[in-house]
N, C-alpha and C. Protein backbone atom coordinates (compact mmCIF):
# COMPACT_ATOMS: atom_id res chain seq x y z
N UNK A 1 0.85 -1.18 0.00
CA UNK A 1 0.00 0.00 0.00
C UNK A 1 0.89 1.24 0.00
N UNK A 2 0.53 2.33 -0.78
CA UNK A 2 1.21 3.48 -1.03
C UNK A 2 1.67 4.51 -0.07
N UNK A 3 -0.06 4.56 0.91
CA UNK A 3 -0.29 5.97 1.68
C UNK A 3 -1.70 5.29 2.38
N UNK A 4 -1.76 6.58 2.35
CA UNK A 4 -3.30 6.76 3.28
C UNK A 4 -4.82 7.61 2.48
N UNK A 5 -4.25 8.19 1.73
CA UNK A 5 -4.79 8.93 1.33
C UNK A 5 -6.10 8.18 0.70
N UNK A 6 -7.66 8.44 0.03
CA UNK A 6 -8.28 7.69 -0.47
C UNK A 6 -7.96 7.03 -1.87
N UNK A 7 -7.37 7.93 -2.76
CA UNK A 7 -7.03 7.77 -4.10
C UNK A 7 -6.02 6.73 -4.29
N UNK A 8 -5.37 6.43 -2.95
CA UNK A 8 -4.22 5.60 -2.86
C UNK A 8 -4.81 4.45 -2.57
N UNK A 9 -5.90 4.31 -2.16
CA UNK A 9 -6.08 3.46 -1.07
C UNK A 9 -7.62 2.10 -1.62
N UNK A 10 -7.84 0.90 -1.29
CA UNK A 10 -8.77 0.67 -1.87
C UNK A 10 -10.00 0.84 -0.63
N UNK A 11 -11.30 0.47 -0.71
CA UNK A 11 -11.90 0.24 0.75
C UNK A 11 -11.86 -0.58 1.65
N UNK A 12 -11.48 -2.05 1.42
CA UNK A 12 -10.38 -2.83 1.92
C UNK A 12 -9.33 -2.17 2.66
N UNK A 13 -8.74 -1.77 2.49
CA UNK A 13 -7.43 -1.17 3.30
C UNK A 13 -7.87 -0.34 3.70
N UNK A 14 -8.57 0.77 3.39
CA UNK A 14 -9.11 2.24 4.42
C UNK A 14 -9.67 1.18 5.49
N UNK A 15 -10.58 0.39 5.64
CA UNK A 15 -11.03 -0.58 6.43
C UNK A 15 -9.67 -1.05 7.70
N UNK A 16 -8.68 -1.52 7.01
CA UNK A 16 -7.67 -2.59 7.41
C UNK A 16 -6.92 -1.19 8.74
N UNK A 17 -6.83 -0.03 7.87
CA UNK A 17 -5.78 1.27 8.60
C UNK A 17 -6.51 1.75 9.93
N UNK A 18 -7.94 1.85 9.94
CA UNK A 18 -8.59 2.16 10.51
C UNK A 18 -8.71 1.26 11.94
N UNK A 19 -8.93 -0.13 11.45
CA UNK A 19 -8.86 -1.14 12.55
C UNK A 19 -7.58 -1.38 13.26
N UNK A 20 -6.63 -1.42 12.70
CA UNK A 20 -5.51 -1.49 13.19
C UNK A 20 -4.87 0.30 13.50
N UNK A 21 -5.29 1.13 13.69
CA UNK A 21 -5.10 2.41 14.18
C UNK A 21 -5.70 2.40 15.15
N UNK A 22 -7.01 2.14 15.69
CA UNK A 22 -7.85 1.89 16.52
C UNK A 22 -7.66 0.64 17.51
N UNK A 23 -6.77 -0.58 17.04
CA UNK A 23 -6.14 -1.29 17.95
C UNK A 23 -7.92 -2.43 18.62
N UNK A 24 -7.46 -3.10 19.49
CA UNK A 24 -8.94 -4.01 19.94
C UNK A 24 -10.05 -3.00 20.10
N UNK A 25 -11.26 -3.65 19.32
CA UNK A 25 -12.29 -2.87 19.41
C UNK A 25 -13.03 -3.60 20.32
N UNK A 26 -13.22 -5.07 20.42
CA UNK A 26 -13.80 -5.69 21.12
C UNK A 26 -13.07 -5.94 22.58
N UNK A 27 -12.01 -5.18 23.26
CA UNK A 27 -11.57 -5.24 24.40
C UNK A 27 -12.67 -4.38 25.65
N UNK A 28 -12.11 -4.78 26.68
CA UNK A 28 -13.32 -4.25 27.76
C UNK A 28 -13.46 -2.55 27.89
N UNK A 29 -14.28 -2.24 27.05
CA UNK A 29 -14.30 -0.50 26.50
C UNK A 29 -16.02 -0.83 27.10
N UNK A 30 -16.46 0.83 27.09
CA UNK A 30 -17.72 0.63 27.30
C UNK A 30 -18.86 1.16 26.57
N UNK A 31 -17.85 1.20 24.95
CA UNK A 31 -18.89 1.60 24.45
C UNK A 31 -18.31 2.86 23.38
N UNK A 32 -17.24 3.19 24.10
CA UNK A 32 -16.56 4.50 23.38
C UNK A 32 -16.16 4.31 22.05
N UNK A 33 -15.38 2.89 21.71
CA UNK A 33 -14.32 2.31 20.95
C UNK A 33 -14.87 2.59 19.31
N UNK A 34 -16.46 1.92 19.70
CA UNK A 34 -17.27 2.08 18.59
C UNK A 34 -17.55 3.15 18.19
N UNK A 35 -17.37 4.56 18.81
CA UNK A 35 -18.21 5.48 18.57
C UNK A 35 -16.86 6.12 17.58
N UNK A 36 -15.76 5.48 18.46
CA UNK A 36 -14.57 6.18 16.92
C UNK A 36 -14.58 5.26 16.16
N UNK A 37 -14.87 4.52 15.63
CA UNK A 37 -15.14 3.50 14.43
C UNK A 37 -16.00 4.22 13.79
N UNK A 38 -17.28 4.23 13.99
CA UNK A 38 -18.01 5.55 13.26
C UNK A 38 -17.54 6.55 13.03
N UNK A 39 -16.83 7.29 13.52
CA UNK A 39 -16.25 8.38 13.31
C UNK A 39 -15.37 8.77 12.00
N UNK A 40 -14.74 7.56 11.86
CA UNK A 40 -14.17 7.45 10.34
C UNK A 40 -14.85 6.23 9.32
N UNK A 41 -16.12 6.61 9.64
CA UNK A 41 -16.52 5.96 8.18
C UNK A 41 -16.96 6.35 7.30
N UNK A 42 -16.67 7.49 7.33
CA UNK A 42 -16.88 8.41 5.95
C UNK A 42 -15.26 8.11 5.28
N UNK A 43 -14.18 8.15 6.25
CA UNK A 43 -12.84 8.03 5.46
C UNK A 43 -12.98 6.28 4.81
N UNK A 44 -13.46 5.16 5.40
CA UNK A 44 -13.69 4.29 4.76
C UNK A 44 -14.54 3.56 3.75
N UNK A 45 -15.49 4.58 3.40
CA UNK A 45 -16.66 4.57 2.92
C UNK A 45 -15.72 5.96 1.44
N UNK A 46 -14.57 6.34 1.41
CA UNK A 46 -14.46 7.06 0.24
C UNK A 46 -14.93 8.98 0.31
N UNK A 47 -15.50 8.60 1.58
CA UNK A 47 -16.26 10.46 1.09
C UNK A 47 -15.14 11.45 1.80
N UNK A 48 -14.31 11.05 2.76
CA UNK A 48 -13.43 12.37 3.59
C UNK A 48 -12.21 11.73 4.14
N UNK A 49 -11.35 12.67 3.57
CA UNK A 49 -9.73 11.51 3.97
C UNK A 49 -10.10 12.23 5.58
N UNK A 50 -8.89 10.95 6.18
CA UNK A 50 -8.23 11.02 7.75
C UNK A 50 -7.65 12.32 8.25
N UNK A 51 -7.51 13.33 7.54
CA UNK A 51 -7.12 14.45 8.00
C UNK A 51 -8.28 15.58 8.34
N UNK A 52 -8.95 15.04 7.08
CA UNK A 52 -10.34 16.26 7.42
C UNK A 52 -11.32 15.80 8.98
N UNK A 53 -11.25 14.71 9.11
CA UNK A 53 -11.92 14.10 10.58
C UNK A 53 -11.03 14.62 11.16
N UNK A 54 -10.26 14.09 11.42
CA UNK A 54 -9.19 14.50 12.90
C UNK A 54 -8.99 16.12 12.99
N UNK A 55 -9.06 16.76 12.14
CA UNK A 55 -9.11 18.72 12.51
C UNK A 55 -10.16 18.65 12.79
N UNK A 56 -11.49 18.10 12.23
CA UNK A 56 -12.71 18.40 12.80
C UNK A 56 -12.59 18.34 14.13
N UNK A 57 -12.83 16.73 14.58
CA UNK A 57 -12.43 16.40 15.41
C UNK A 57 -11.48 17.32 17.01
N UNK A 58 -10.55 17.48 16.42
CA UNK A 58 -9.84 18.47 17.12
C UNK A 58 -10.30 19.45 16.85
N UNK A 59 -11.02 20.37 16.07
CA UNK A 59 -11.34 21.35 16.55
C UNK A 59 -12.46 21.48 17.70
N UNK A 60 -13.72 20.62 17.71
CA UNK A 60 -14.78 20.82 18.43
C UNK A 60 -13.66 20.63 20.03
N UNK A 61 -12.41 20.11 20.11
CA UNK A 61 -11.88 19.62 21.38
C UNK A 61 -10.98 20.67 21.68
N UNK A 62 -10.79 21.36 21.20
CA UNK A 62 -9.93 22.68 21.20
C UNK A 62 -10.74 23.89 21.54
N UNK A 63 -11.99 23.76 20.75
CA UNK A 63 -12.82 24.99 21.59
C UNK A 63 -14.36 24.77 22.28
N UNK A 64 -13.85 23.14 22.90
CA UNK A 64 -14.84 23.05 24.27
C UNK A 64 -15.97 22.77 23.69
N UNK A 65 -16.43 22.51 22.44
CA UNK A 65 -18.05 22.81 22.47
C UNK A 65 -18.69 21.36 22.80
N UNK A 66 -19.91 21.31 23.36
CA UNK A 66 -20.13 20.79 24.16
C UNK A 66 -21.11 19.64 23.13
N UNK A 67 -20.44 18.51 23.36
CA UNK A 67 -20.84 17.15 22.95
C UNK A 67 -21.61 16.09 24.42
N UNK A 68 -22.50 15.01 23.89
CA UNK A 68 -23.04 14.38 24.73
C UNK A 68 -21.64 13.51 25.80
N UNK A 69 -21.94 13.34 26.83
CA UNK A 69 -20.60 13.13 27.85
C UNK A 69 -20.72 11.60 27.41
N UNK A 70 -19.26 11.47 27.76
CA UNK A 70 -18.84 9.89 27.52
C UNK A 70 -18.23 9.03 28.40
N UNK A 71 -18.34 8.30 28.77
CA UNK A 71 -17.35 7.58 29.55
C UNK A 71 -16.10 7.04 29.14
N UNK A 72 -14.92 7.12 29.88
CA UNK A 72 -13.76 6.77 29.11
C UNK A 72 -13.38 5.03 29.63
N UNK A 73 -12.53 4.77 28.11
CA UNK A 73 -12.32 3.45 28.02
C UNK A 73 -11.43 3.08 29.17
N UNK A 74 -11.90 2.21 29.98
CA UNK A 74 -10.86 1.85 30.89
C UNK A 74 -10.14 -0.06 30.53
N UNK A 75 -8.59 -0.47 30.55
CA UNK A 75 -8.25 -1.57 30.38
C UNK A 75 -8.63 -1.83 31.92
N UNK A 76 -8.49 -2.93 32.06
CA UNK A 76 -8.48 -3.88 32.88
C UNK A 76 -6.94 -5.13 32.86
């Protein structure tokens, strides 16, 4: 594989980068893990590379605005 980018990339592998960036999804999380799996499935689905999420992303976290509260993933 080339990159990351979509043009580089097939949906297969945007799939493959994503899961393995994200690391166990099915480990003892409570719920969070999934909600960033969604989060980039527009980058795996073809419509918005990995950069345009993650500024989004970081931006709403940079200026506080207020999202539904979450609980954070704890290992065990």
């Amino acid at each position: 594989m080339s990159g990351y980018l979509i043009k580089d990339t097939t949906k297969e592998e945007r799939e493959k980068i994503v899961e393995e960036s994200l690391g166990n999804m099915l480990g003892s999380c409570d719920g969070c893990a999934s909600g960033l799996a969604d989060m980039y499935q527009d980058y795996i689905d073809g419509k918005r590379e990995l950069r345009d999420i993650n500024m989004e992303f970081n931006a709403h976290y940079v200026m506080n605005d207020d999202r539904p509260e979450r609980n954070s993933c704890t290992v065990l």
